[in-house]
PDB file of N, CA and C in Angstrom:
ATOM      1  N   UNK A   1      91.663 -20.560 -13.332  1.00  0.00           N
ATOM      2  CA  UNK A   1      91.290 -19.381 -14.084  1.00  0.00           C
ATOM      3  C   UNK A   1      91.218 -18.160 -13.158  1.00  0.00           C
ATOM      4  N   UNK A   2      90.789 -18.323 -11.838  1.00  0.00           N
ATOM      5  CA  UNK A   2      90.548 -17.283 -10.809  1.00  0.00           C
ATOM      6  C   UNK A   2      92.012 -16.727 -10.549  1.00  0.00           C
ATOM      7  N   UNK A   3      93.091 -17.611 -10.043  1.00  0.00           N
ATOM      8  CA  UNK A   3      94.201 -17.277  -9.824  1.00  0.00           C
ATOM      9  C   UNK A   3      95.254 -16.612 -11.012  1.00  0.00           C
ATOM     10  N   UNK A   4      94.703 -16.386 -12.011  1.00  0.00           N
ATOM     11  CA  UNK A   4      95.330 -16.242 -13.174  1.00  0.00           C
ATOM     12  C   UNK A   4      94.720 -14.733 -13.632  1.00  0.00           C
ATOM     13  N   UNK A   5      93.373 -14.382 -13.669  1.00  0.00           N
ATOM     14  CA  UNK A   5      92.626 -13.278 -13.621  1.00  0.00           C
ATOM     15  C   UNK A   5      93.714 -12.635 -11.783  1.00  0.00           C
ATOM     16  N   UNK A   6      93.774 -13.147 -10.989  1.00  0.00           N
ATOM     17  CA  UNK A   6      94.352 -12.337 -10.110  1.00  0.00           C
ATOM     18  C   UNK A   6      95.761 -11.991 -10.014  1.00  0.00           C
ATOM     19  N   UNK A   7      96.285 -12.617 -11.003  1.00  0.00           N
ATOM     20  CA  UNK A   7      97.877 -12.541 -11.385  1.00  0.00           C
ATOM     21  C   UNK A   7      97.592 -11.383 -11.724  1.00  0.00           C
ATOM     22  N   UNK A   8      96.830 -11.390 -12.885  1.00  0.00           N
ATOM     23  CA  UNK A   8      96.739 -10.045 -13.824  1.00  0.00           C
ATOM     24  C   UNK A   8      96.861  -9.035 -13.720  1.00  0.00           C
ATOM     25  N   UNK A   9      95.592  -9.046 -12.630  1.00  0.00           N
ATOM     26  CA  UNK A   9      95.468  -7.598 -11.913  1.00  0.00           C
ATOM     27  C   UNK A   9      96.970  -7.044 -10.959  1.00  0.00           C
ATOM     28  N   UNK A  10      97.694  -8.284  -9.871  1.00  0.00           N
ATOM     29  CA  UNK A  10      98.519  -7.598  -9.696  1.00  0.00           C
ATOM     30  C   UNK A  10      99.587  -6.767  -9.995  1.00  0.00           C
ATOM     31  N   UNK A  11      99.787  -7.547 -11.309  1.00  0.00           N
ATOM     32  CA  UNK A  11     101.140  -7.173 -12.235  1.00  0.00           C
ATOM     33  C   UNK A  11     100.381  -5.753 -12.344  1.00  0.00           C
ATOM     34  N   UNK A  12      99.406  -5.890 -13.495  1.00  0.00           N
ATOM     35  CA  UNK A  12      98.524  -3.828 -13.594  1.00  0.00           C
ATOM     36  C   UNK A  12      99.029  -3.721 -12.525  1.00  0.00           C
ATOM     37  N   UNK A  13      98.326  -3.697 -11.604  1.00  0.00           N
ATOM     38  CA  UNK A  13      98.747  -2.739 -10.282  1.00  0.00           C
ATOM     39  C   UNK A  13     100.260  -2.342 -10.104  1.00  0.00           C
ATOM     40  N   UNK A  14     100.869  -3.192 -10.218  1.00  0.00           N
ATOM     41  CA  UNK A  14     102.592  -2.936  -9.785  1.00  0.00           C
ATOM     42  C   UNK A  14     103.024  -2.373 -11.459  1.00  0.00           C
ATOM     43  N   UNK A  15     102.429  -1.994 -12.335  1.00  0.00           N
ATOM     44  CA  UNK A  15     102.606  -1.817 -13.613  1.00  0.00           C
ATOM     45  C   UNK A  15     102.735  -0.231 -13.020  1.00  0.00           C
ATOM     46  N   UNK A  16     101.516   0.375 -12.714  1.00  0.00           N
ATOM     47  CA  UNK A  16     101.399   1.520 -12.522  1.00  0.00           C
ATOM     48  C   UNK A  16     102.137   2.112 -11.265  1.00  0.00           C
ATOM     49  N   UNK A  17     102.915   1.484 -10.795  1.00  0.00           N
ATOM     50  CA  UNK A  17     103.976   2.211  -9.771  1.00  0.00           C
ATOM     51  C   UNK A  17     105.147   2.453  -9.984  1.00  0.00           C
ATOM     52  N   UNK A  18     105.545   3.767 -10.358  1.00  0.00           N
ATOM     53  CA  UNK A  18     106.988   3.902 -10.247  1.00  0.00           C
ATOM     54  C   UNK A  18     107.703   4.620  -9.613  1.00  0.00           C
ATOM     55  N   UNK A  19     109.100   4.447  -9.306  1.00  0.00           N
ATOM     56  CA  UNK A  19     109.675   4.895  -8.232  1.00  0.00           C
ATOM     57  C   UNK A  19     110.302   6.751  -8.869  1.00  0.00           C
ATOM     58  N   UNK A  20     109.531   7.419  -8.152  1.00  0.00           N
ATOM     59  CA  UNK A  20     110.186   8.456  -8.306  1.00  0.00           C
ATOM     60  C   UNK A  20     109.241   9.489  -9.100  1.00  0.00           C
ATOM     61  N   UNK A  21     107.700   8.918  -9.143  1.00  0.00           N
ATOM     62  CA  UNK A  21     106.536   9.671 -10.017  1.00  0.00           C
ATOM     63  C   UNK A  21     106.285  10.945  -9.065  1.00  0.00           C
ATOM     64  N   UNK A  22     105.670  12.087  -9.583  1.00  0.00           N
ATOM     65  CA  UNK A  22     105.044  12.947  -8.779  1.00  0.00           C
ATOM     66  C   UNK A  22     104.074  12.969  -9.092  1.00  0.00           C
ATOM     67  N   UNK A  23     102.855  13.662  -7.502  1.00  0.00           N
ATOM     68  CA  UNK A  23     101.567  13.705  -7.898  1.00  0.00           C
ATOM     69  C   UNK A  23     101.378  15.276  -7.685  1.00  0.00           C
ATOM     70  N   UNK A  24     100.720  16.158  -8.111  1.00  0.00           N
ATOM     71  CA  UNK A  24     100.486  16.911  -8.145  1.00  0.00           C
ATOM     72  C   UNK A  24      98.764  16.918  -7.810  1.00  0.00           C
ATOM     73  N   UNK A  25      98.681  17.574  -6.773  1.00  0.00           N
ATOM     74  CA  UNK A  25      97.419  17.804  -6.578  1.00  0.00           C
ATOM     75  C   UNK A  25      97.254  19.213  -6.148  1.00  0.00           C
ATOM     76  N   UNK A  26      95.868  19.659  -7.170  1.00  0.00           N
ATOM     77  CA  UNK A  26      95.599  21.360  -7.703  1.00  0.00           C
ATOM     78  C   UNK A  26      94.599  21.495  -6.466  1.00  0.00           C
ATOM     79  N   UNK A  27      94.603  22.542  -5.826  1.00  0.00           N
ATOM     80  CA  UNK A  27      93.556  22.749  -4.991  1.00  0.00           C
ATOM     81  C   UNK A  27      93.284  24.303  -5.004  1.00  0.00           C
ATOM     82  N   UNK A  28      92.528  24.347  -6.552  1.00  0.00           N
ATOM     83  CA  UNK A  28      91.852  25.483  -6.775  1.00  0.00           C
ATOM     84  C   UNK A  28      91.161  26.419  -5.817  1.00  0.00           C
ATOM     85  N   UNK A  29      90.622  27.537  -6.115  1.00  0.00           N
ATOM     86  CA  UNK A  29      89.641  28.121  -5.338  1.00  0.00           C
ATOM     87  C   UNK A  29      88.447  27.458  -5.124  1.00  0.00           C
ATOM     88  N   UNK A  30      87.462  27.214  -4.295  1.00  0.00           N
ATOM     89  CA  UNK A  30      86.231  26.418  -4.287  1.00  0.00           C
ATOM     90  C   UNK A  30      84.991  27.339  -4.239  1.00  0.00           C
ATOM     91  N   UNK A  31      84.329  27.191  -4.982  1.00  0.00           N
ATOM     92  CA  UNK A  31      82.708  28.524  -5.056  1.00  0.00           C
ATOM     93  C   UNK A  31      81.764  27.520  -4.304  1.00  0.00           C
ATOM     94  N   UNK A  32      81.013  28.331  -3.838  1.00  0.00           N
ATOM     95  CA  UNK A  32      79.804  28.149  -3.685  1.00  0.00           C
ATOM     96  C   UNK A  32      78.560  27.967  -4.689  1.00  0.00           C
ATOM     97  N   UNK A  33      77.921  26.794  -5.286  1.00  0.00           N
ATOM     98  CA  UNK A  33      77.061  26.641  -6.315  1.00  0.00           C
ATOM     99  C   UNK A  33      75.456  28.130  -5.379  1.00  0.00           C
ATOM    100  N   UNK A  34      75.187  29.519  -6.152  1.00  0.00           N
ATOM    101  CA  UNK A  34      74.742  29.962  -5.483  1.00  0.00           C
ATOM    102  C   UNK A  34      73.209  29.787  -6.411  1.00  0.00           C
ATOM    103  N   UNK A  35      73.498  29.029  -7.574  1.00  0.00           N
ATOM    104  CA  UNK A  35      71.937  28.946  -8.203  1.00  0.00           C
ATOM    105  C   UNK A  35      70.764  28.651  -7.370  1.00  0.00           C
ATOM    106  N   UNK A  36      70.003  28.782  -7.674  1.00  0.00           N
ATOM    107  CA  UNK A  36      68.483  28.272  -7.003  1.00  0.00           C
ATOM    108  C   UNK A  36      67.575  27.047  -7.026  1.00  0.00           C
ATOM    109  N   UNK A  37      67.213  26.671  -5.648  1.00  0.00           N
ATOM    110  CA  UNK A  37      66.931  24.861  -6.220  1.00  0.00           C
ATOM    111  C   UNK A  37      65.799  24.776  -5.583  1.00  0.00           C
ATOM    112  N   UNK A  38      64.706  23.757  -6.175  1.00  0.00           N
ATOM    113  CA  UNK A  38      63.532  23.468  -5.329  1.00  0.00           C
ATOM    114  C   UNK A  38      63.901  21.696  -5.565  1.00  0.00           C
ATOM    115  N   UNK A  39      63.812  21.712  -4.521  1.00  0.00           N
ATOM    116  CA  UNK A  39      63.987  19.915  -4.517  1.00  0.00           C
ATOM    117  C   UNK A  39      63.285  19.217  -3.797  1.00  0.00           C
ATOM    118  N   UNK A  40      62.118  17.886  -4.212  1.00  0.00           N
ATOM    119  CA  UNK A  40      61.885  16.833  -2.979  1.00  0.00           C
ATOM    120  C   UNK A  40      62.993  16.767  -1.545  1.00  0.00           C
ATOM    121  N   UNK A  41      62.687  16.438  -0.593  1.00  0.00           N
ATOM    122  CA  UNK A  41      63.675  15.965   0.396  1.00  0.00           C
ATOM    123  C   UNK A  41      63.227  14.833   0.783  1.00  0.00           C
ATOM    124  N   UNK A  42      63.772  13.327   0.938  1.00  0.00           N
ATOM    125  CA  UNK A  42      63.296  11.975   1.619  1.00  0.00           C
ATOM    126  C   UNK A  42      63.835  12.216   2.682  1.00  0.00           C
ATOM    127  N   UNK A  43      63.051  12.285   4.208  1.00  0.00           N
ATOM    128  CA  UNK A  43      63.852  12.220   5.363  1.00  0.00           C
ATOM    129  C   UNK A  43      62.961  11.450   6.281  1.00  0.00           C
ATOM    130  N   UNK A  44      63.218  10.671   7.185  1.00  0.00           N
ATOM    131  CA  UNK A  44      62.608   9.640   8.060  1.00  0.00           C
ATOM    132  C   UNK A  44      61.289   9.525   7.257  1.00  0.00           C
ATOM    133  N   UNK A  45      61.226   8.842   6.142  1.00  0.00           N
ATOM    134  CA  UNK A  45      60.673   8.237   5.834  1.00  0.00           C
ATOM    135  C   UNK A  45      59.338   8.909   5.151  1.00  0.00           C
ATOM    136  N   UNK A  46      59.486  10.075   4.925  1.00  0.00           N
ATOM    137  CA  UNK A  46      58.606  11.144   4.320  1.00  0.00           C
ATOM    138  C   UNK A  46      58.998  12.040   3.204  1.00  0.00           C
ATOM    139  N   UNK A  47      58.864  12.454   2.510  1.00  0.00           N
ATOM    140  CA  UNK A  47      59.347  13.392   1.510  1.00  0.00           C
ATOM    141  C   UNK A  47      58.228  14.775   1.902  1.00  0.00           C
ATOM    142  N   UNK A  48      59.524  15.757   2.087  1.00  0.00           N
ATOM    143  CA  UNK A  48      59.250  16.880   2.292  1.00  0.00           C
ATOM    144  C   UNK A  48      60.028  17.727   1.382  1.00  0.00           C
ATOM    145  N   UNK A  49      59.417  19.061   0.776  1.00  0.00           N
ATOM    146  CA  UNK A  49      59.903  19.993   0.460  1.00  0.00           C
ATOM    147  C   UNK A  49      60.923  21.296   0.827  1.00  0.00           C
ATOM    148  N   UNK A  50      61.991  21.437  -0.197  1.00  0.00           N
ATOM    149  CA  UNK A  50      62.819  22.537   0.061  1.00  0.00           C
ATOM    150  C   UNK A  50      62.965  23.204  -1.018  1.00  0.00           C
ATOM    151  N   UNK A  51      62.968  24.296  -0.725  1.00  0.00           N
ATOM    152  CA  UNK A  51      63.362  25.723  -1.563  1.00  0.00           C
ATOM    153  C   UNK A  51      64.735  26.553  -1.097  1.00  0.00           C
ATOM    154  N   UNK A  52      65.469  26.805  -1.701  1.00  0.00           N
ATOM    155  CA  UNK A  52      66.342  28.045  -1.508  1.00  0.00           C
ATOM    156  C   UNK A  52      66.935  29.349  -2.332  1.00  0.00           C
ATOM    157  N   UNK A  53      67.023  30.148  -1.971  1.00  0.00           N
ATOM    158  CA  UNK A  53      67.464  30.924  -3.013  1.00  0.00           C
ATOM    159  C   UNK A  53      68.918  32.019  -2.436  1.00  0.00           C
ATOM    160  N   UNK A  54      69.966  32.177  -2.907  1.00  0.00           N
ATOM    161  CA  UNK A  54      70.696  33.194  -2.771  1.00  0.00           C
ATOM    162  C   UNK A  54      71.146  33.916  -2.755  1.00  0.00           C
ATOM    163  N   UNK A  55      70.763  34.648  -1.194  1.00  0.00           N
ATOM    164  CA  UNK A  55      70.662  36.119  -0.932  1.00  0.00           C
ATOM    165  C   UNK A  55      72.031  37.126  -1.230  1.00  0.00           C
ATOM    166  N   UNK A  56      72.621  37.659  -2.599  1.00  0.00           N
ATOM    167  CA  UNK A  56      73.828  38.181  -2.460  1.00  0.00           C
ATOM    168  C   UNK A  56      74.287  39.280  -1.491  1.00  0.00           C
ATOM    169  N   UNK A  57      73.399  39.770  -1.291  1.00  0.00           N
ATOM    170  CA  UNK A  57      74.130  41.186   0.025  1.00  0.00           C
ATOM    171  C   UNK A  57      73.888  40.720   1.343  1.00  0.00           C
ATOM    172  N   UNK A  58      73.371  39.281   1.535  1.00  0.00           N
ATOM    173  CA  UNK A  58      73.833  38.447   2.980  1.00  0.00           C
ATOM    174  C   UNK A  58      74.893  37.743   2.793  1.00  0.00           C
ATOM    175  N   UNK A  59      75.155  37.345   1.797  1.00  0.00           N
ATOM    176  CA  UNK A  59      76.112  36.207   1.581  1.00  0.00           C
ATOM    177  C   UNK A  59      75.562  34.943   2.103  1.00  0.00           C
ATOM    178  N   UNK A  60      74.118  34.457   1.770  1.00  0.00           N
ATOM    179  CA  UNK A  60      73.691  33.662   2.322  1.00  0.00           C
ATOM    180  C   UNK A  60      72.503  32.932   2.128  1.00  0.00           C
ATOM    181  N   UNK A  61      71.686  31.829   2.137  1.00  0.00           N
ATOM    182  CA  UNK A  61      70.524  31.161   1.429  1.00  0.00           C
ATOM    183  C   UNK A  61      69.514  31.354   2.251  1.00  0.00           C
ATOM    184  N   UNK A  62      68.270  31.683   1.640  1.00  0.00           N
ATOM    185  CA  UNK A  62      67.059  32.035   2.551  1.00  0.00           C
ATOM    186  C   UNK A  62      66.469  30.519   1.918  1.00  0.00           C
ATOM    187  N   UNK A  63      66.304  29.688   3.004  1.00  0.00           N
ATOM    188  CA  UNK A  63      66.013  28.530   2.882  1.00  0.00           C
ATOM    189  C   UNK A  63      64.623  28.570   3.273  1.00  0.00           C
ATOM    190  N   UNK A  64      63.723  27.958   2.395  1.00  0.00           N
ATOM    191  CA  UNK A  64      62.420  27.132   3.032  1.00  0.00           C
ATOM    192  C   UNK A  64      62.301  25.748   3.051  1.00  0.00           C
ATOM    193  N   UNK A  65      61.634  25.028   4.207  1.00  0.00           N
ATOM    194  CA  UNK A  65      61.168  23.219   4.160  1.00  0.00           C
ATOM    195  C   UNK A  65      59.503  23.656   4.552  1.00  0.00           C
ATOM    196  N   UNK A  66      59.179  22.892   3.695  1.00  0.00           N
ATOM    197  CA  UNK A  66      57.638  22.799   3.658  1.00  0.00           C
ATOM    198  C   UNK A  66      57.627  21.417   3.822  1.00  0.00           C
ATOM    199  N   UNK A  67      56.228  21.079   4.620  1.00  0.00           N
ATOM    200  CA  UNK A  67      55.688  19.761   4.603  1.00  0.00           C
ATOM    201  C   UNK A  67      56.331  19.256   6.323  1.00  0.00           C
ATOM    202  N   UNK A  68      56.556  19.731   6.875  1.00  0.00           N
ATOM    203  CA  UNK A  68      57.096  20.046   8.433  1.00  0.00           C
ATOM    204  C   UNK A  68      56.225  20.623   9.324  1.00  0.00           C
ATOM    205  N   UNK A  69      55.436  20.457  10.470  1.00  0.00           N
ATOM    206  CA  UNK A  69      54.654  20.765  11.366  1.00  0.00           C
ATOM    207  C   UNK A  69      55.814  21.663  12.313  1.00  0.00           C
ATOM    208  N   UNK A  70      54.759  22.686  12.763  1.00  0.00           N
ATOM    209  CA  UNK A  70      55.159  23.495  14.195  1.00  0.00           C
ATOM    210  C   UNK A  70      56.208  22.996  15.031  1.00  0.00           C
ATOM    211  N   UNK A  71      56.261  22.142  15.426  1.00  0.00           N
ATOM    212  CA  UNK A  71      56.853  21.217  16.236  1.00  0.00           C
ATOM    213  C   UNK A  71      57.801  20.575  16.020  1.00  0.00           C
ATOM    214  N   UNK A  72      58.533  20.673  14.359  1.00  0.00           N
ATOM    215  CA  UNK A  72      59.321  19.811  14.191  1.00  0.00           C
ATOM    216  C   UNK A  72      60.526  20.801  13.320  1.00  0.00           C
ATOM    217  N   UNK A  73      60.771  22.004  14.753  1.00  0.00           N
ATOM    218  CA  UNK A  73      61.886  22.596  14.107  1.00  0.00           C
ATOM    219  C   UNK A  73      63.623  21.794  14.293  1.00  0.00           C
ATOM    220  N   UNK A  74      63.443  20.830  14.781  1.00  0.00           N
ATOM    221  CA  UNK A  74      64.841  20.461  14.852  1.00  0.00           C
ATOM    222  C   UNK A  74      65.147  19.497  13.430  1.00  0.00           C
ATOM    223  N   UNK A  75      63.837  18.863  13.295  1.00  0.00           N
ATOM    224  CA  UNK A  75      63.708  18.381  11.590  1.00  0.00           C
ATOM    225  C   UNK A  75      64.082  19.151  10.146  1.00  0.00           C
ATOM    226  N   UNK A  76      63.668  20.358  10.493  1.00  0.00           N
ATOM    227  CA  UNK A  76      63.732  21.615   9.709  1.00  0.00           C
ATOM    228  C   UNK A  76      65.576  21.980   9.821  1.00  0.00           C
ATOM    229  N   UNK A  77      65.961  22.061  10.641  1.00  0.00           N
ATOM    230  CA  UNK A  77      67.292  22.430  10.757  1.00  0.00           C
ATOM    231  C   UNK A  77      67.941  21.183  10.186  1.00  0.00           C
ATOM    232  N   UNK A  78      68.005  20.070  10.477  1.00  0.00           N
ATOM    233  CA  UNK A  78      69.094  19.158   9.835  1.00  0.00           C
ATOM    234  C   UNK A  78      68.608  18.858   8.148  1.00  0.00           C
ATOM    235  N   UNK A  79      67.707  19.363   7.739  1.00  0.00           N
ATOM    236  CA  UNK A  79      66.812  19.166   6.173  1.00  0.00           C
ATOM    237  C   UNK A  79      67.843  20.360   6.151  1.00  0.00           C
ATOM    238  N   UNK A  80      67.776  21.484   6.239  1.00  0.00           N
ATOM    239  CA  UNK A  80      68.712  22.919   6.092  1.00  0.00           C
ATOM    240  C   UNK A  80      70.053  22.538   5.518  1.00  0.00           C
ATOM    241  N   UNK A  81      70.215  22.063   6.832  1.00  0.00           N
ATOM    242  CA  UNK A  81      71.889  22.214   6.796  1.00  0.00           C
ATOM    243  C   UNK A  81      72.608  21.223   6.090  1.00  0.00           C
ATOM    244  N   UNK A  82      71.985  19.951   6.295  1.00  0.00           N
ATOM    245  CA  UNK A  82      72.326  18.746   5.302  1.00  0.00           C
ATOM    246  C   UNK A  82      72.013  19.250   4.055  1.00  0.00           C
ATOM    247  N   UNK A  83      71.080  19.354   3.576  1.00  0.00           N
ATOM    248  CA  UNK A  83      71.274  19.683   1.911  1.00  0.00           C
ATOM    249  C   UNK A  83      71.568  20.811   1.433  1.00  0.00           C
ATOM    250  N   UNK A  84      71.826  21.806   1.864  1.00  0.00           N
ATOM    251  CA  UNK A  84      72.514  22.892   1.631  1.00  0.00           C
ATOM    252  C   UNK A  84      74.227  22.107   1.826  1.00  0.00           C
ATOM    253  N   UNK A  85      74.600  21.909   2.470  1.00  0.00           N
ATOM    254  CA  UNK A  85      76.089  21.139   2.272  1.00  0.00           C
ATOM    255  C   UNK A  85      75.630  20.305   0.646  1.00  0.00           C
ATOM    256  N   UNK A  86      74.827  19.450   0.623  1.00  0.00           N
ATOM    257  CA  UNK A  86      74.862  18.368  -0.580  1.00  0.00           C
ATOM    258  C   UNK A  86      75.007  19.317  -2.097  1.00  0.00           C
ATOM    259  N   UNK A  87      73.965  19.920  -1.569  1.00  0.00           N
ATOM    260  CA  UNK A  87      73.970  20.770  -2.949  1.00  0.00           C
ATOM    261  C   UNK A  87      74.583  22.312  -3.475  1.00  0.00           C
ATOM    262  N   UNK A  88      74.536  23.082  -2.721  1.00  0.00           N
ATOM    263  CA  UNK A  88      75.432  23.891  -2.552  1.00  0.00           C
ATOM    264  C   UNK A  88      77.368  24.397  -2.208  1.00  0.00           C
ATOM    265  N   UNK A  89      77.316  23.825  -0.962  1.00  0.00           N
ATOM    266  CA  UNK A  89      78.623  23.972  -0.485  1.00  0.00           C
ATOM    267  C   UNK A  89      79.803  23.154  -1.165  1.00  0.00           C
ATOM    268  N   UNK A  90      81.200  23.619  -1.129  1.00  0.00           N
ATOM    269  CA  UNK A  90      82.189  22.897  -1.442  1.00  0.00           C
ATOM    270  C   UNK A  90      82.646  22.151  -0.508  1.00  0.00           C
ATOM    271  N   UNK A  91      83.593  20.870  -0.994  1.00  0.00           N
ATOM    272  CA  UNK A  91      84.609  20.519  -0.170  1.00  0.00           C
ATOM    273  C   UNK A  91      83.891  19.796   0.705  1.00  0.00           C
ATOM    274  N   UNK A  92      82.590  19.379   0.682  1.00  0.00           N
ATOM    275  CA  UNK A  92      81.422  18.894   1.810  1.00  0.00           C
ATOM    276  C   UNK A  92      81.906  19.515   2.820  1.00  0.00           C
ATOM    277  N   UNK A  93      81.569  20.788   2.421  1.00  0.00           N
ATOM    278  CA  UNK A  93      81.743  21.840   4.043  1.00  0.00           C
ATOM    279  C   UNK A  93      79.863  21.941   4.327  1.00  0.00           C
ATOM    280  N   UNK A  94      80.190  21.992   5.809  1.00  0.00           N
ATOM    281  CA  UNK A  94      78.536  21.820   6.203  1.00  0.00           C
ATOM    282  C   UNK A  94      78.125  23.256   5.918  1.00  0.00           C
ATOM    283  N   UNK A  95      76.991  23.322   5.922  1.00  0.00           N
ATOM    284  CA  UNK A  95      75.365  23.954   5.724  1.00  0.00           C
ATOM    285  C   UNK A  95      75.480  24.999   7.526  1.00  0.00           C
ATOM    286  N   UNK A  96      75.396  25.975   8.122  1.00  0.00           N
ATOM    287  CA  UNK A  96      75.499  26.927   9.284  1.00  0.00           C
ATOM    288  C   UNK A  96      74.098  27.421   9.366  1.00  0.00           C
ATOM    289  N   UNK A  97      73.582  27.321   9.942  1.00  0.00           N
ATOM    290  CA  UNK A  97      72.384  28.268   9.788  1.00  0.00           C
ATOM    291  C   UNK A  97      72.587  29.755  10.831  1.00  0.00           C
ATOM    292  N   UNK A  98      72.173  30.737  10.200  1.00  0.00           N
ATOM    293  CA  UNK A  98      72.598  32.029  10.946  1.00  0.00           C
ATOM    294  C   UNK A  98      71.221  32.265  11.652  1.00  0.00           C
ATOM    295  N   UNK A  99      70.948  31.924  13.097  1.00  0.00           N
ATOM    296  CA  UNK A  99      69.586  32.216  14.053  1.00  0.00           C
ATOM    297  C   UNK A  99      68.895  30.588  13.407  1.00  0.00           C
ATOM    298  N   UNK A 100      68.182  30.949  14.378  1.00  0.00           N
ATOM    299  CA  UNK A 100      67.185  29.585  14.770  1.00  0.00           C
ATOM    300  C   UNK A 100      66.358  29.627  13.293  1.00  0.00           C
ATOM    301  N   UNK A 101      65.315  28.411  12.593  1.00  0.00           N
ATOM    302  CA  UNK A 101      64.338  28.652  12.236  1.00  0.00           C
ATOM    303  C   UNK A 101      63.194  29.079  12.573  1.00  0.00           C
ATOM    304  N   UNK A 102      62.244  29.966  11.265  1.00  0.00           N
ATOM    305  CA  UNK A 102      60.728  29.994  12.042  1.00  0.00           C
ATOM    306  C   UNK A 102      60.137  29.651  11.141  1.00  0.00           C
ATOM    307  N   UNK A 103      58.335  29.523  12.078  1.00  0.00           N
ATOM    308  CA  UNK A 103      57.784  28.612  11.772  1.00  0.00           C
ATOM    309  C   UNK A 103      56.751  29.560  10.657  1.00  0.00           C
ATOM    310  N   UNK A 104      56.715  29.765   9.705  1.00  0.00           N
ATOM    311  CA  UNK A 104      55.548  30.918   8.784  1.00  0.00           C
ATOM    312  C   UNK A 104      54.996  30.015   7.637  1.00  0.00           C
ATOM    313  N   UNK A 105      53.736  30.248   7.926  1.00  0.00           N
ATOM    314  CA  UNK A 105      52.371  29.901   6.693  1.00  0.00           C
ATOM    315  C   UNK A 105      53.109  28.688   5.969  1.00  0.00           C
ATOM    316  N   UNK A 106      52.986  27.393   7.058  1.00  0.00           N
ATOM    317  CA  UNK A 106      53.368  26.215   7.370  1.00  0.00           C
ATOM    318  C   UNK A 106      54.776  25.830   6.412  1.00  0.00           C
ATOM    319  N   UNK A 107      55.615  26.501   6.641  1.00  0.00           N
ATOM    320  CA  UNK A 107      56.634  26.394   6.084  1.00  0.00           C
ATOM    321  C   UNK A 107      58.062  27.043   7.210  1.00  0.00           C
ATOM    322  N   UNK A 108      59.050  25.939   7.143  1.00  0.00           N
ATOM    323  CA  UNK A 108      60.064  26.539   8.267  1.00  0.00           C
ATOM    324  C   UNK A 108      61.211  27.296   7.302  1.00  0.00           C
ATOM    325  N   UNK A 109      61.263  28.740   7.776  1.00  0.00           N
ATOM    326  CA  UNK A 109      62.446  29.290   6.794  1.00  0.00           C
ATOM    327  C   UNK A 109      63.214  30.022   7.970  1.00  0.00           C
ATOM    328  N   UNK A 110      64.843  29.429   6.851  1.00  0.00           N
ATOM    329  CA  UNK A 110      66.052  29.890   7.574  1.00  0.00           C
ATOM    330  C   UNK A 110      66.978  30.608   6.738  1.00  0.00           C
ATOM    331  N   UNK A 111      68.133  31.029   7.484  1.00  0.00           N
ATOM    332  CA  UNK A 111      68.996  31.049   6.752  1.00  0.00           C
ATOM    333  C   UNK A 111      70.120  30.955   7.021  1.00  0.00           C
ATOM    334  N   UNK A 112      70.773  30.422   5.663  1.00  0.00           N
ATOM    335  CA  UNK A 112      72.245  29.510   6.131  1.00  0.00           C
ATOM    336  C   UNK A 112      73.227  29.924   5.120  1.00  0.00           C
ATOM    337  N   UNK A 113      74.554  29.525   5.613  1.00  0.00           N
ATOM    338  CA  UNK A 113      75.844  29.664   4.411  1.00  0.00           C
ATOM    339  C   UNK A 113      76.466  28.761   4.651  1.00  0.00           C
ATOM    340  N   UNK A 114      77.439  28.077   4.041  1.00  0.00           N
ATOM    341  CA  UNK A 114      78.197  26.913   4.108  1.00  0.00           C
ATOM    342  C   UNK A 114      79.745  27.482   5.111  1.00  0.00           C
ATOM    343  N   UNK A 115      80.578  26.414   5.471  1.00  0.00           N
ATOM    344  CA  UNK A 115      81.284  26.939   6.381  1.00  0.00           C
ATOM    345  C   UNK A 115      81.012  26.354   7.616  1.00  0.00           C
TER     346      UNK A 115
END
């Protein structure tokens, strides 16, 4: 019965090949999703907060991560840039942050554009 279910499938498979098909693949313009998101973040094992919103006359997201200590700006940057790619950017183009983060009224804010 196994070998017979795997007949099957090969024939489909060689069903759908023919000699001389074209593929056409469209590669539209790609946007930037620039809506506004507050989302949980799970990262090493904690859920921390992010906010962003987009800034049109920067061309760019003023990002906040809350739930991040003083000390843990390199945490703050890959929370940034990783989900700004996930949720924002096209093409899984990464997340840039323009200048370092800082650290204000326990919350690390940056800002980034995809690219």
């Amino acid at each position: 019965m196994k070998k017979i279910a795997q007949v099957i499938c090969c024939f489909a498979l060689l069903a759908g090949c023919t000699t001389g098909s074209k593929v056409t693949i469209n590669k539209g313009p790609t946007t930037v999703q620039t809506s506004s998101r507050s989302e949980p973040i799970f990262y090493n094992g904690k859920t921390y907060h992010l906010d962003y919103n987009y800034i049109e006359g920067k061309g760019a997201f003023d990002m906040k991560v809350s739930g991040l200590g003083p000390k843990q700006q390199q945490d703050a940057v890959i929370i940034a840039t990783s989900d700004l790619s996930y949720f924002a950017c096209p093409d899984r183009q990464r997340g840039k942050l323009m200048g370092m983060p800082v650290y204000v009224g326990k919350k690390w804010t940056a800002y980034a554009k995809c690219g």
